[in-house]
C-alpha atoms as a PDB file:
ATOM      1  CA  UNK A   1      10.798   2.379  16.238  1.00  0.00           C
ATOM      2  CA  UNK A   2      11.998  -1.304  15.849  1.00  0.00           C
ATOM      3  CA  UNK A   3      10.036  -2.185  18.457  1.00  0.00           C
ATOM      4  CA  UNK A   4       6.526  -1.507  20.552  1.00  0.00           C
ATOM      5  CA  UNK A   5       6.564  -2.503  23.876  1.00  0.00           C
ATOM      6  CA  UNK A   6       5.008  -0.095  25.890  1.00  0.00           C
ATOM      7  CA  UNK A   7       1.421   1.562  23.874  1.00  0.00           C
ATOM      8  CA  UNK A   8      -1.053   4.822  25.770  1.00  0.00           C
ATOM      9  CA  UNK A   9      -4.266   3.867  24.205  1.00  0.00           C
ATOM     10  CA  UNK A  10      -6.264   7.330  24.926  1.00  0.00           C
ATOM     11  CA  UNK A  11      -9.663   7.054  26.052  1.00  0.00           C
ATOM     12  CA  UNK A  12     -12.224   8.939  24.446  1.00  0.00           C
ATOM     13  CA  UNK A  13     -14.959   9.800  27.567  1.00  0.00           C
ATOM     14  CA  UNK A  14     -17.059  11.195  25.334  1.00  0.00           C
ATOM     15  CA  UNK A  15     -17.488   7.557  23.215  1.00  0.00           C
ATOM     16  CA  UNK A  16     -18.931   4.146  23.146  1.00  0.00           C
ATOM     17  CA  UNK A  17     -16.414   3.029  21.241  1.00  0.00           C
ATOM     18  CA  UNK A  18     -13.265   3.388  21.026  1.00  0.00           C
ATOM     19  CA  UNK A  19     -11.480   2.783  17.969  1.00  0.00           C
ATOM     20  CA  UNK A  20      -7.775   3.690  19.241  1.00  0.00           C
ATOM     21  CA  UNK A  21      -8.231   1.267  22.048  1.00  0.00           C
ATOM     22  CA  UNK A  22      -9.085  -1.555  20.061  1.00  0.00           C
ATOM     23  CA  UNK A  23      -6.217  -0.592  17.303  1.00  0.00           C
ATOM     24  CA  UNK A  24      -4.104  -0.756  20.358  1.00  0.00           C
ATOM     25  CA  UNK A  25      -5.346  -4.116  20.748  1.00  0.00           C
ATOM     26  CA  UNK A  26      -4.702  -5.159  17.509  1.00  0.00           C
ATOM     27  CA  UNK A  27      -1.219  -3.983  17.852  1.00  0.00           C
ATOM     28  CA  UNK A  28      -0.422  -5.614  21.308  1.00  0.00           C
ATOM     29  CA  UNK A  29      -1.843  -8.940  19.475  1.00  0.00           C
ATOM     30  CA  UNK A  30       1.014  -8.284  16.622  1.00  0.00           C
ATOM     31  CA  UNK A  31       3.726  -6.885  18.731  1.00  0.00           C
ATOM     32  CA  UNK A  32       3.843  -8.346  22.240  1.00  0.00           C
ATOM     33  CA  UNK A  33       3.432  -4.592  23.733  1.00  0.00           C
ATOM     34  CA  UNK A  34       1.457  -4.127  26.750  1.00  0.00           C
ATOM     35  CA  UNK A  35      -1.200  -1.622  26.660  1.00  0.00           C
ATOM     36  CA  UNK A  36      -2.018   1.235  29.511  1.00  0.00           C
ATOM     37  CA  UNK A  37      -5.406   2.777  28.914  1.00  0.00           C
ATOM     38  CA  UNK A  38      -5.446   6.294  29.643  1.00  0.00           C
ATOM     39  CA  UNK A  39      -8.053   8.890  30.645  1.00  0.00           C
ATOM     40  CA  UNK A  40      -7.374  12.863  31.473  1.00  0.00           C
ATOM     41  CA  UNK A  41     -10.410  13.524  32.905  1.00  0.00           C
ATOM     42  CA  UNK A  42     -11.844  16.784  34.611  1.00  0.00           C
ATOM     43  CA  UNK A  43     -14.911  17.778  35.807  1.00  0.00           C
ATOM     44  CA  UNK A  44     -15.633  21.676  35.301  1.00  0.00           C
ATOM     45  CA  UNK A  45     -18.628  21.634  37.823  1.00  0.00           C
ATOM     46  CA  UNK A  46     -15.826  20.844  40.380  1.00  0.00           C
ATOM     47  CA  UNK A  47     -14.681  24.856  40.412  1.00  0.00           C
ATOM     48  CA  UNK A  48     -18.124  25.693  41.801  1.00  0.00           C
ATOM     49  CA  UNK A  49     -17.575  23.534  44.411  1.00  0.00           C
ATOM     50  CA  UNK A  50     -15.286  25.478  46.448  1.00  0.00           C
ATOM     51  CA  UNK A  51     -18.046  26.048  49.539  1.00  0.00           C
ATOM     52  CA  UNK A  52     -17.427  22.391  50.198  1.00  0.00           C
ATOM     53  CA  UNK A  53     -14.861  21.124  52.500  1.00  0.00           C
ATOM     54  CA  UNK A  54     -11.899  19.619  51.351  1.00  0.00           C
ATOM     55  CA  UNK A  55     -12.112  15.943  52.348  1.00  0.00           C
ATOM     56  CA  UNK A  56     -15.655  16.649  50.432  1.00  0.00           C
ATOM     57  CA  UNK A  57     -14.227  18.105  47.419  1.00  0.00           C
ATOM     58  CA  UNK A  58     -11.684  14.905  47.205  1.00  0.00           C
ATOM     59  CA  UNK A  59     -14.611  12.614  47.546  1.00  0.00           C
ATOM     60  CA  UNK A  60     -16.443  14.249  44.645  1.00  0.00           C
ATOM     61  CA  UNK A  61     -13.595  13.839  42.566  1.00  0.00           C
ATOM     62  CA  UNK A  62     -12.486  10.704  43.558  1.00  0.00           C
ATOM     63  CA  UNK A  63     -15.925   9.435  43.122  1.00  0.00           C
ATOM     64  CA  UNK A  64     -15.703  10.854  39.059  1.00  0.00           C
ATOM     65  CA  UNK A  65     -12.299   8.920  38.749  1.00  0.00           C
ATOM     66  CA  UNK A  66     -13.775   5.451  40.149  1.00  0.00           C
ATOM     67  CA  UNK A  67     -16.882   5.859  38.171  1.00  0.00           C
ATOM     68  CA  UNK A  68     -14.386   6.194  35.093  1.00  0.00           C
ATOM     69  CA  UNK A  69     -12.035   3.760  36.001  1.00  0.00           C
ATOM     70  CA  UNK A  70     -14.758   1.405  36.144  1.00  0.00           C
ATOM     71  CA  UNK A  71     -16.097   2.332  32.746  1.00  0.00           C
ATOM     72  CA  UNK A  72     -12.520   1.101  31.178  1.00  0.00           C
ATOM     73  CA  UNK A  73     -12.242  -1.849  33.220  1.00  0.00           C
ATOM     74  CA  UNK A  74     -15.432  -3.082  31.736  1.00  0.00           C
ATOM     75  CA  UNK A  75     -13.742  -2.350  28.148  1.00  0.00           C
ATOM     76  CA  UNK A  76     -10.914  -4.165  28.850  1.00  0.00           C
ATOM     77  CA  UNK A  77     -12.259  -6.638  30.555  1.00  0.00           C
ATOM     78  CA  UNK A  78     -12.921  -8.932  27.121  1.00  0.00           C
ATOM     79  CA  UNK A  79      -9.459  -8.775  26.288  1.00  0.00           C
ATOM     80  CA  UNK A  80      -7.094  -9.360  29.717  1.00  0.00           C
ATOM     81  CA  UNK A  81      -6.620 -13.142  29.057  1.00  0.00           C
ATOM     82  CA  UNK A  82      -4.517 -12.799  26.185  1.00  0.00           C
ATOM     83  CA  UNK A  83      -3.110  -8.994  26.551  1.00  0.00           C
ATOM     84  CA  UNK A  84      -1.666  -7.058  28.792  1.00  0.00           C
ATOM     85  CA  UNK A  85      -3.732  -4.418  29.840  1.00  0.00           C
ATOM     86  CA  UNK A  86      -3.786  -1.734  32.766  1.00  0.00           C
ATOM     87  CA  UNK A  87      -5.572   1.214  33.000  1.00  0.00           C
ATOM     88  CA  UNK A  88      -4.513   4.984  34.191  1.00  0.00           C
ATOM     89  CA  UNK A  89      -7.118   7.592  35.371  1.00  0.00           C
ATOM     90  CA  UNK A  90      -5.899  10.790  36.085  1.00  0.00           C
ATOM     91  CA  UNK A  91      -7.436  14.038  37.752  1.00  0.00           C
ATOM     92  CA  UNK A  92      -5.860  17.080  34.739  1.00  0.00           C
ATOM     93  CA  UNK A  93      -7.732  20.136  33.062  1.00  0.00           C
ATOM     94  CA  UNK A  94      -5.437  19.800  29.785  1.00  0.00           C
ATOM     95  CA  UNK A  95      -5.754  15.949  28.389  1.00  0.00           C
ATOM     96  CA  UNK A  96      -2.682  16.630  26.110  1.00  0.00           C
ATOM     97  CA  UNK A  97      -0.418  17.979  29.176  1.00  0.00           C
ATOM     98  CA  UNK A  98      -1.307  14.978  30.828  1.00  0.00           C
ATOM     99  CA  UNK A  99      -1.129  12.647  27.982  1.00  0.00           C
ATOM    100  CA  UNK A 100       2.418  14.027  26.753  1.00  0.00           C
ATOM    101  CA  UNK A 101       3.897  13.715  30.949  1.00  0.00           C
ATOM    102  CA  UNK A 102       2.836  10.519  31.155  1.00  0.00           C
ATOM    103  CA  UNK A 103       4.330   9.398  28.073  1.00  0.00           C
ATOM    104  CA  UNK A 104       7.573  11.098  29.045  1.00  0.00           C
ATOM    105  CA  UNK A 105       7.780  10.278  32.555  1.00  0.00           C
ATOM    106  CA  UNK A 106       6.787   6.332  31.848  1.00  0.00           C
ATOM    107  CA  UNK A 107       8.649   5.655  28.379  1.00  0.00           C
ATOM    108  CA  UNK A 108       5.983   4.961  26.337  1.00  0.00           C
ATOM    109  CA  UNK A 109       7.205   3.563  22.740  1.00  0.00           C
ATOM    110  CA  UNK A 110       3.640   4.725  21.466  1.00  0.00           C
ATOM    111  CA  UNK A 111       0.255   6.678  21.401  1.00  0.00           C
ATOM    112  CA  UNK A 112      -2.784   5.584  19.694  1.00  0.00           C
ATOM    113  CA  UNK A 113      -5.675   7.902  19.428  1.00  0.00           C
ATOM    114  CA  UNK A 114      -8.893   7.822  18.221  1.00  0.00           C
ATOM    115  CA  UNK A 115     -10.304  10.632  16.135  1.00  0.00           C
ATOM    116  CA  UNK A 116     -13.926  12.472  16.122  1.00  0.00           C
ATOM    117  CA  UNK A 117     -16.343  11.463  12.990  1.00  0.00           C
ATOM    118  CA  UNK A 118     -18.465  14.413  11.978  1.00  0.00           C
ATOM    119  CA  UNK A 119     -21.708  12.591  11.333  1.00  0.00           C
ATOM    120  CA  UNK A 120     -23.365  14.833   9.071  1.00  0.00           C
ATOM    121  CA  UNK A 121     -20.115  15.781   6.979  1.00  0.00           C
ATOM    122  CA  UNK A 122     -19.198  12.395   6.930  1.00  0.00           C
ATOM    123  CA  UNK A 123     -15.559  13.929   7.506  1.00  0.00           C
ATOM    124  CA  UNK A 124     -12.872  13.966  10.534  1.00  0.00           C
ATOM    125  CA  UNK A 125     -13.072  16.161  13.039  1.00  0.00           C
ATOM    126  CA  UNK A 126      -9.944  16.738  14.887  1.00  0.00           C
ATOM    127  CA  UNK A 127      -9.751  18.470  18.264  1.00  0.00           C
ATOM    128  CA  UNK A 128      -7.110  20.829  20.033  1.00  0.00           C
ATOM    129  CA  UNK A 129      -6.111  17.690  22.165  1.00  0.00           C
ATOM    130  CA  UNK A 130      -5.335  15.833  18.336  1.00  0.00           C
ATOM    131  CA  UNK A 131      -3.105  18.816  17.105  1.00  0.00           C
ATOM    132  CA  UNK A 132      -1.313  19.366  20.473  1.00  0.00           C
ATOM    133  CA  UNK A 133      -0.096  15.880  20.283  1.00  0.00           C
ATOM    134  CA  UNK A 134       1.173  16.055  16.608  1.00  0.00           C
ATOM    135  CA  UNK A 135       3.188  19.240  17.519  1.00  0.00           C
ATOM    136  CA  UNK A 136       4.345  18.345  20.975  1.00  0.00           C
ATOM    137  CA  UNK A 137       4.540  14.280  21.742  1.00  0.00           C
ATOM    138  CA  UNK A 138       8.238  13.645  21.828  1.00  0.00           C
ATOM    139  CA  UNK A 139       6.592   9.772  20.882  1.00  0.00           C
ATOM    140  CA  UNK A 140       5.030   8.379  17.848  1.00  0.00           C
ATOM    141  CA  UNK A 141       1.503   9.111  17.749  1.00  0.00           C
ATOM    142  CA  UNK A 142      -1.322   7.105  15.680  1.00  0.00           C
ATOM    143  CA  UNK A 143      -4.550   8.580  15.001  1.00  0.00           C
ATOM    144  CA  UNK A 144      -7.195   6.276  14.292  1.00  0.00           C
ATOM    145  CA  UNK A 145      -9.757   6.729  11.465  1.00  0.00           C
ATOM    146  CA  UNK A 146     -12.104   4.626  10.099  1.00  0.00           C
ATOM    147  CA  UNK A 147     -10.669   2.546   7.883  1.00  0.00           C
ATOM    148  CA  UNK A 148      -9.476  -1.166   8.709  1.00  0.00           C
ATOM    149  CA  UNK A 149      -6.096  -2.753   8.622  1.00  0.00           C
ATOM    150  CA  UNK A 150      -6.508  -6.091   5.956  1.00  0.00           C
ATOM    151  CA  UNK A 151      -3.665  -8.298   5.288  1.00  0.00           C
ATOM    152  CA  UNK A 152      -1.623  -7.574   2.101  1.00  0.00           C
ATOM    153  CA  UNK A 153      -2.651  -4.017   2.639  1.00  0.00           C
ATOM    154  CA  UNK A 154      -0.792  -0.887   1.610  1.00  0.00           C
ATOM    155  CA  UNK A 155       1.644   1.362   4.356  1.00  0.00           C
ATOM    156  CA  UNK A 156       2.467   4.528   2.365  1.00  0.00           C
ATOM    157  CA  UNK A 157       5.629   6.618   3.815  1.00  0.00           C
ATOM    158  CA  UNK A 158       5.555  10.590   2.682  1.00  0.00           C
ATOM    159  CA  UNK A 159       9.416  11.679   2.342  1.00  0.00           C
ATOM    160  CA  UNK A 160      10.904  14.737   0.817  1.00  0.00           C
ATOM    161  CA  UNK A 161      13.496  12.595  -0.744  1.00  0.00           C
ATOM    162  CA  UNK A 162      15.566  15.858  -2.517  1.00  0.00           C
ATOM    163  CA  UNK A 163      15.871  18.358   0.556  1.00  0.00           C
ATOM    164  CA  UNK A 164      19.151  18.342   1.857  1.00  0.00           C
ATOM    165  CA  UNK A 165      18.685  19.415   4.701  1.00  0.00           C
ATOM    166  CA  UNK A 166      20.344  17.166   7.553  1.00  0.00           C
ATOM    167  CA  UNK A 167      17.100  17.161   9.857  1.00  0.00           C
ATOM    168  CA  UNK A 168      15.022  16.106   7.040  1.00  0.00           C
ATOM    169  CA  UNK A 169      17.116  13.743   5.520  1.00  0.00           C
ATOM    170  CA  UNK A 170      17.051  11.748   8.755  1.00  0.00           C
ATOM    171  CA  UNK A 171      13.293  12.085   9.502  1.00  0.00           C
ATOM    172  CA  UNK A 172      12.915  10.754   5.697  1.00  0.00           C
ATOM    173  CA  UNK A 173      14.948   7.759   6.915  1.00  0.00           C
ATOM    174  CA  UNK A 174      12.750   7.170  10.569  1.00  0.00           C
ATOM    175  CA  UNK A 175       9.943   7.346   8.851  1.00  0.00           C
ATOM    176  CA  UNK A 176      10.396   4.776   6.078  1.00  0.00           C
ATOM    177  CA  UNK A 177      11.790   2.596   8.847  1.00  0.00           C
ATOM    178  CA  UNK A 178       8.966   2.969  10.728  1.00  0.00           C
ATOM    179  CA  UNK A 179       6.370   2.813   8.245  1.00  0.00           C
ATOM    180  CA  UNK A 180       8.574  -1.279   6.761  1.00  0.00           C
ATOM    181  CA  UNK A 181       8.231  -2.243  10.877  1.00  0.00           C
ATOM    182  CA  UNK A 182       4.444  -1.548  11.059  1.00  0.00           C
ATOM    183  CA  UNK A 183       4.060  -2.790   7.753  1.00  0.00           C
ATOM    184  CA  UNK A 184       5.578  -6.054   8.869  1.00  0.00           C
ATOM    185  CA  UNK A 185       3.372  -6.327  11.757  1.00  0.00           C
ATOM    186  CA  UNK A 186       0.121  -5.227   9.514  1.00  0.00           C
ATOM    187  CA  UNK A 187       1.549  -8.250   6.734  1.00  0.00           C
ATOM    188  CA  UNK A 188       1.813  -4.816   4.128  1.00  0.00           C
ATOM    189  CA  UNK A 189       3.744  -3.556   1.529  1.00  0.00           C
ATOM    190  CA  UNK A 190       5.609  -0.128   1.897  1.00  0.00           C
ATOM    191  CA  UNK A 191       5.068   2.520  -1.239  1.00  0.00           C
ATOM    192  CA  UNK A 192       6.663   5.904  -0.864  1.00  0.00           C
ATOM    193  CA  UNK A 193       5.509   9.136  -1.992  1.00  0.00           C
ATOM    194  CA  UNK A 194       7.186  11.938  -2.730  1.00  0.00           C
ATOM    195  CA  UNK A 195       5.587  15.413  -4.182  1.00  0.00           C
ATOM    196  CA  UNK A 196       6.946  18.570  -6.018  1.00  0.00           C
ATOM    197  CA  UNK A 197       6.168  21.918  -7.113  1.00  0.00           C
ATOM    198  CA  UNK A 198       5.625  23.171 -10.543  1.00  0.00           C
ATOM    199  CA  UNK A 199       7.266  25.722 -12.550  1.00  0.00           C
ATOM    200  CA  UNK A 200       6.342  29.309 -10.479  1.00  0.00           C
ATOM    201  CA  UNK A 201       4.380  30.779 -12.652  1.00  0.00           C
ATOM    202  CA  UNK A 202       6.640  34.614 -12.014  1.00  0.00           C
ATOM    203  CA  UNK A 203       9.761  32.587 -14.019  1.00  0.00           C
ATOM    204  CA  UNK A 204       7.695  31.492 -16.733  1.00  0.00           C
ATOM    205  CA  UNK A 205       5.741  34.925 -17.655  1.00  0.00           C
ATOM    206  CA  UNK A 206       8.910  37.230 -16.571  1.00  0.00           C
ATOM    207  CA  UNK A 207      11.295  35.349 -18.474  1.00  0.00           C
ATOM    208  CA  UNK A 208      10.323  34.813 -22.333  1.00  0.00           C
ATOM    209  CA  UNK A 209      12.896  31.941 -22.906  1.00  0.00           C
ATOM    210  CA  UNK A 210      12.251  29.852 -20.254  1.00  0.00           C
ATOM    211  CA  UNK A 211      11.696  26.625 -21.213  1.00  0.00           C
ATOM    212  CA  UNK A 212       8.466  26.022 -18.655  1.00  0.00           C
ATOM    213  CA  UNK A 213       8.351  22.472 -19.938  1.00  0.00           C
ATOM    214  CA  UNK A 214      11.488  21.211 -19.998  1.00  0.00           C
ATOM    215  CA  UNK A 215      12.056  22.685 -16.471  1.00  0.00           C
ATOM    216  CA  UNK A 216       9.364  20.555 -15.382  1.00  0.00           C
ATOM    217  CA  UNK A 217      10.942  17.467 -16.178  1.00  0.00           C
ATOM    218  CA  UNK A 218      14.166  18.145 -14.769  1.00  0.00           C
ATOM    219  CA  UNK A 219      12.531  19.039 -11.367  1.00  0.00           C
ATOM    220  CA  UNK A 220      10.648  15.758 -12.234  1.00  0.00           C
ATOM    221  CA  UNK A 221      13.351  13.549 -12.636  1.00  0.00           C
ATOM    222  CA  UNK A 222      15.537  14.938  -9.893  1.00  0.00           C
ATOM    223  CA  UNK A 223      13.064  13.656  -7.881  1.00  0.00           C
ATOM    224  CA  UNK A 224      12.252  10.750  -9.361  1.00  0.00           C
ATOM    225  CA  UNK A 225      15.972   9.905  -8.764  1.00  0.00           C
ATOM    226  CA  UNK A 226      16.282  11.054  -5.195  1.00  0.00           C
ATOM    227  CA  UNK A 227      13.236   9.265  -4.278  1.00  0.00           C
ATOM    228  CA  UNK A 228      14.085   5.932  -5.867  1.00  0.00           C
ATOM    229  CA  UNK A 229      17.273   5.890  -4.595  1.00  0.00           C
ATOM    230  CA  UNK A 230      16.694   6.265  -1.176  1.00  0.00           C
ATOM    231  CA  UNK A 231      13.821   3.271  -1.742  1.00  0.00           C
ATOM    232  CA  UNK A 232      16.576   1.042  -2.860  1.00  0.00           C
ATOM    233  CA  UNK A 233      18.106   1.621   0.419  1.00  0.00           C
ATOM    234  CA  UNK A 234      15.351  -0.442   1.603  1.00  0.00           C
ATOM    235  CA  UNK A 235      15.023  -2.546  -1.075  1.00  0.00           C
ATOM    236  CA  UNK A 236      11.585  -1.292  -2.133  1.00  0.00           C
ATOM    237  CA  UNK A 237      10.823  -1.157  -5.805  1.00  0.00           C
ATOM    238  CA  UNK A 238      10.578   1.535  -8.060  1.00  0.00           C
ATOM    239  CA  UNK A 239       7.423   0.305  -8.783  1.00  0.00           C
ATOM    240  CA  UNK A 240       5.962   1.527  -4.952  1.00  0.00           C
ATOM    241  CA  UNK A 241       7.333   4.782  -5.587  1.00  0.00           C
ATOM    242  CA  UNK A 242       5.182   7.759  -6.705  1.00  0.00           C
ATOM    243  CA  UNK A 243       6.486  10.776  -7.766  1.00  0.00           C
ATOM    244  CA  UNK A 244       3.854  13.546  -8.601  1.00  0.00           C
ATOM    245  CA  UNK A 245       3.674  17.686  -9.058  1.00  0.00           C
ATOM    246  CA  UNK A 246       1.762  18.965  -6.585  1.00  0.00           C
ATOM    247  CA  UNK A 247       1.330  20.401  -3.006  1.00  0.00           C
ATOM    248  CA  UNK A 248       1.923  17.917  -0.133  1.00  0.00           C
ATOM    249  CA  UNK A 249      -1.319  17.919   0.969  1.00  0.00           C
ATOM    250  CA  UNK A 250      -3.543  17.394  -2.364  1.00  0.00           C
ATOM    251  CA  UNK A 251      -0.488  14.629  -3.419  1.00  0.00           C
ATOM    252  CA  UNK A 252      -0.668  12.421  -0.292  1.00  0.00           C
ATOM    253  CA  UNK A 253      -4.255  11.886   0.242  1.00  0.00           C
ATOM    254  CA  UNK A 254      -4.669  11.448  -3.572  1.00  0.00           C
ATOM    255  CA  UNK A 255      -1.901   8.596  -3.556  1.00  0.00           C
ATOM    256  CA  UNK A 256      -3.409   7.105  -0.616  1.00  0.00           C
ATOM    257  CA  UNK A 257      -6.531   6.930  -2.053  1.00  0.00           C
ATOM    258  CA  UNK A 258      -5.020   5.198  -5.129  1.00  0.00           C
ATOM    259  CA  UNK A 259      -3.092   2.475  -3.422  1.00  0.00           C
ATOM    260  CA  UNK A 260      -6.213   2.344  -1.009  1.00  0.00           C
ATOM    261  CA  UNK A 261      -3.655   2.956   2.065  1.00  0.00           C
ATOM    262  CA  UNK A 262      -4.846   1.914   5.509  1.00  0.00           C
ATOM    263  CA  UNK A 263      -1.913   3.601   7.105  1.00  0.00           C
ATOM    264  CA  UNK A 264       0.360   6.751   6.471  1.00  0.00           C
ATOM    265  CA  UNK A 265       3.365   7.707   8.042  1.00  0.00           C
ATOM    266  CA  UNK A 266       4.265  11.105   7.952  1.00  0.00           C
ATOM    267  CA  UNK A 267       7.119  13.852  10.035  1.00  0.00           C
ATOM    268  CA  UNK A 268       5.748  16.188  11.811  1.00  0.00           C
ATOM    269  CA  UNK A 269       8.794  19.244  12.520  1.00  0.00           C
ATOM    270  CA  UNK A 270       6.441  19.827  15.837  1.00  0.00           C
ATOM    271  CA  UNK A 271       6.302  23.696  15.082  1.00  0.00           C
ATOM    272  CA  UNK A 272       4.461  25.518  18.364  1.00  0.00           C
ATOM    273  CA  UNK A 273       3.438  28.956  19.323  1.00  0.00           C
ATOM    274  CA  UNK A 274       2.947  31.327  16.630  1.00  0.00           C
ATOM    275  CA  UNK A 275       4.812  30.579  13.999  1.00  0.00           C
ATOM    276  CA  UNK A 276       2.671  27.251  13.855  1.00  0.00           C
ATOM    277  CA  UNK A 277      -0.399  29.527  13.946  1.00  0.00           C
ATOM    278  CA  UNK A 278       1.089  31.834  11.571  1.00  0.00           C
ATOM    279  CA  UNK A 279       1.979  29.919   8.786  1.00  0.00           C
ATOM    280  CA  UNK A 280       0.876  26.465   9.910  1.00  0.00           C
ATOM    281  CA  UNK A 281       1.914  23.227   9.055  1.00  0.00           C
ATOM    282  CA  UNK A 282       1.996  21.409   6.142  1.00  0.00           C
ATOM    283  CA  UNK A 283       2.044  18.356   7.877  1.00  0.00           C
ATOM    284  CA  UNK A 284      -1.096  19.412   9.995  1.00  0.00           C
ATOM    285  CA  UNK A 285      -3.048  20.235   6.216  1.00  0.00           C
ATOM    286  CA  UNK A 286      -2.388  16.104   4.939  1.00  0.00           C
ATOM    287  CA  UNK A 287      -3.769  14.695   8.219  1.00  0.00           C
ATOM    288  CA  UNK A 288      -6.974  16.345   7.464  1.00  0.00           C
ATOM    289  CA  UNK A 289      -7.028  14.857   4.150  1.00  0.00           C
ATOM    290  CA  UNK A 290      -7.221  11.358   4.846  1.00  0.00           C
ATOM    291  CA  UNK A 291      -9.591   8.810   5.462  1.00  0.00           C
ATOM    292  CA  UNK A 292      -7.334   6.533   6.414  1.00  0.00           C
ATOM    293  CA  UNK A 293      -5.129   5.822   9.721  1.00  0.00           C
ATOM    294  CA  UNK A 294      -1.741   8.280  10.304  1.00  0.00           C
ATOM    295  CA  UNK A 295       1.638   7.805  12.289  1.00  0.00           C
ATOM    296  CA  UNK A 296       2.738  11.410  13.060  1.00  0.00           C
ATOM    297  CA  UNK A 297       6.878  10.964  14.013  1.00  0.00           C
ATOM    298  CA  UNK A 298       8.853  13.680  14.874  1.00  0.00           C
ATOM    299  CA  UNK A 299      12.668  14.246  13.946  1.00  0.00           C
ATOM    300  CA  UNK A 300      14.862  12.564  15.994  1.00  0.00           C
ATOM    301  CA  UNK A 301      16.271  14.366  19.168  1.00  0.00           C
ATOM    302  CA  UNK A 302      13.217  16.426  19.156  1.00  0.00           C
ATOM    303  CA  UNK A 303      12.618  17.776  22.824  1.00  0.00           C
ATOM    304  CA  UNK A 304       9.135  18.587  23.784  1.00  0.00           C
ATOM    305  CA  UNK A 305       8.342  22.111  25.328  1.00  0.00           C
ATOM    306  CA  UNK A 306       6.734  20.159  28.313  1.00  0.00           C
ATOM    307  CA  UNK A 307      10.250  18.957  28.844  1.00  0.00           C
ATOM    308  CA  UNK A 308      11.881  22.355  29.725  1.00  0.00           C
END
């Protein structure tokens, strides 16, 4: 993503405000992009409706649609003198089918979505439409939290600098790219962060002379090493670079706290079906953890199963 010029800003009916529209707005203000708010909307009262006539039936739902459409004109409305804005209202029982065709069929560069604040937990809620996206949007998709987006902030970009593994190796590389051109828009500095595991504890108890320690610091420093060096790539200092034992998702929320992050970009491998409700994904566990905003990108040449 070296460029935004084209952003679905998804509508949240079920809102007064709507915090990924106006971080689409802030965005557009940054970038240039023009902005196409989007509603899936259905009405479920429409399937008991089927003693009507047709030409009745479309005027019930067209009615819903206008009454909508009119609803997001009025939030736009402030902001059409110096943006870009359309809006898109569309008639679909499955809001991520129709978000994820739309941004397919019409080349969107991006998706910005609000998410759901639990009021009483104080905590994130995020709903099947949220988790269908971040395993199935071919494009990047931004999930808006809570937290704001002040100049000089902190961008932090999660890699798995050591794995050798081709695909991950280049989704390490989109998403520190990604994570320097929103930071440039956002006037931010980039950290990365980069976790590991600890010794398993079978070696260490199975094996009497296994130095449990010293193991520790080799796995410590190889990653240290990888992660640094692949920071100097894009001249980023050692210095923005944490390195720390630990599961993924305890390591990245705890860093982002730290640095006080307002944004983290993270790959998603987009695992469906049930594998992904089998053993999940890990990716899926550090989105929950954070209070702060997230840019889910997938690997590149990923294909999205609405595309078969």
């Amino acid at each position: 993503m070296n460029s935004i010029k084209k952003i679905l800003a998804v509508i949240d009916p079920s809102k007064e405000q709507q915090k990924g529209l106006l971080r689409s707005f802030e965005l557009a203000k940054k970038s240039g992009a023009s902005i196409t708010a989007f509603l899936s909307i259905y009405d479920f009262s429409y399937e008991m409706t089927t003693m009507l006539s047709h030409d009745e039936r479309d005027a019930m739902r067209e009615a819903v649609i206008q009454s909508k459409r009119q609803w997001i004109e009025s939030l736009i409305a402030p902001y059409q003198s110096e943006l870009t804005i359309n809006c898109e209202v569309i008639w679909h029982n499955r809001p991520f089918e129709a978000i994820i065709t739309h941004v397919i069929d019409q080349k969107y560069d991006l998706v910005v979505k609000g998410t759901h604040q639990h009021d009483t937990l104080k905590s994130v809620i995020f709903t099947p439409t949220d988790w269908h996206l971040i395993r199935k949007c071919p494009t990047p998709v931004l999930l808006v939290k809570e937290h704001a987006w002040p100049e000089n902030g902190h961008v932090l970009a999660a890699v798995h600098a050591s794995c050798e593994d081709q695909q991950h190796q280049s989704l390490n590389h989109r998403i520190i790219k990604d994570a320097q051109f929103v930071a440039q828009l956002a006037t931010a500095d980039v950290h990365l962060v980069n976790s590991y595991p600890g010794t398993p504890v079978n070696i260490a108890i199975e094996i009497p002379e296994f130095n449990a320690s010293e193991f520790n610091e080799s796995v410590k420093a190889h990653h240290k090493t990888c992660t640094e060096s692949i920071a100097a790539q894009y001249g980023i200092s050692s210095a923005l670079c944490h390195v720390k034992e630990g599961l993924p998702e305890d390591v990245i929320p705890m860093i982002a706290n730290k640095i006080d992050a307002e944004l983290v970009v993270i790959g998603t491998v987009g695992r469906t079906g049930f594998s992904a409700a089998l053993i999940g994904n890990t990716a899926e566990h550090v989105i929950d953890s954070l209070n702060c905003d997230v840019l889910a990108l997938k690997p590149e040449g990923y294909v999205s199963p609405l595309q078969d």
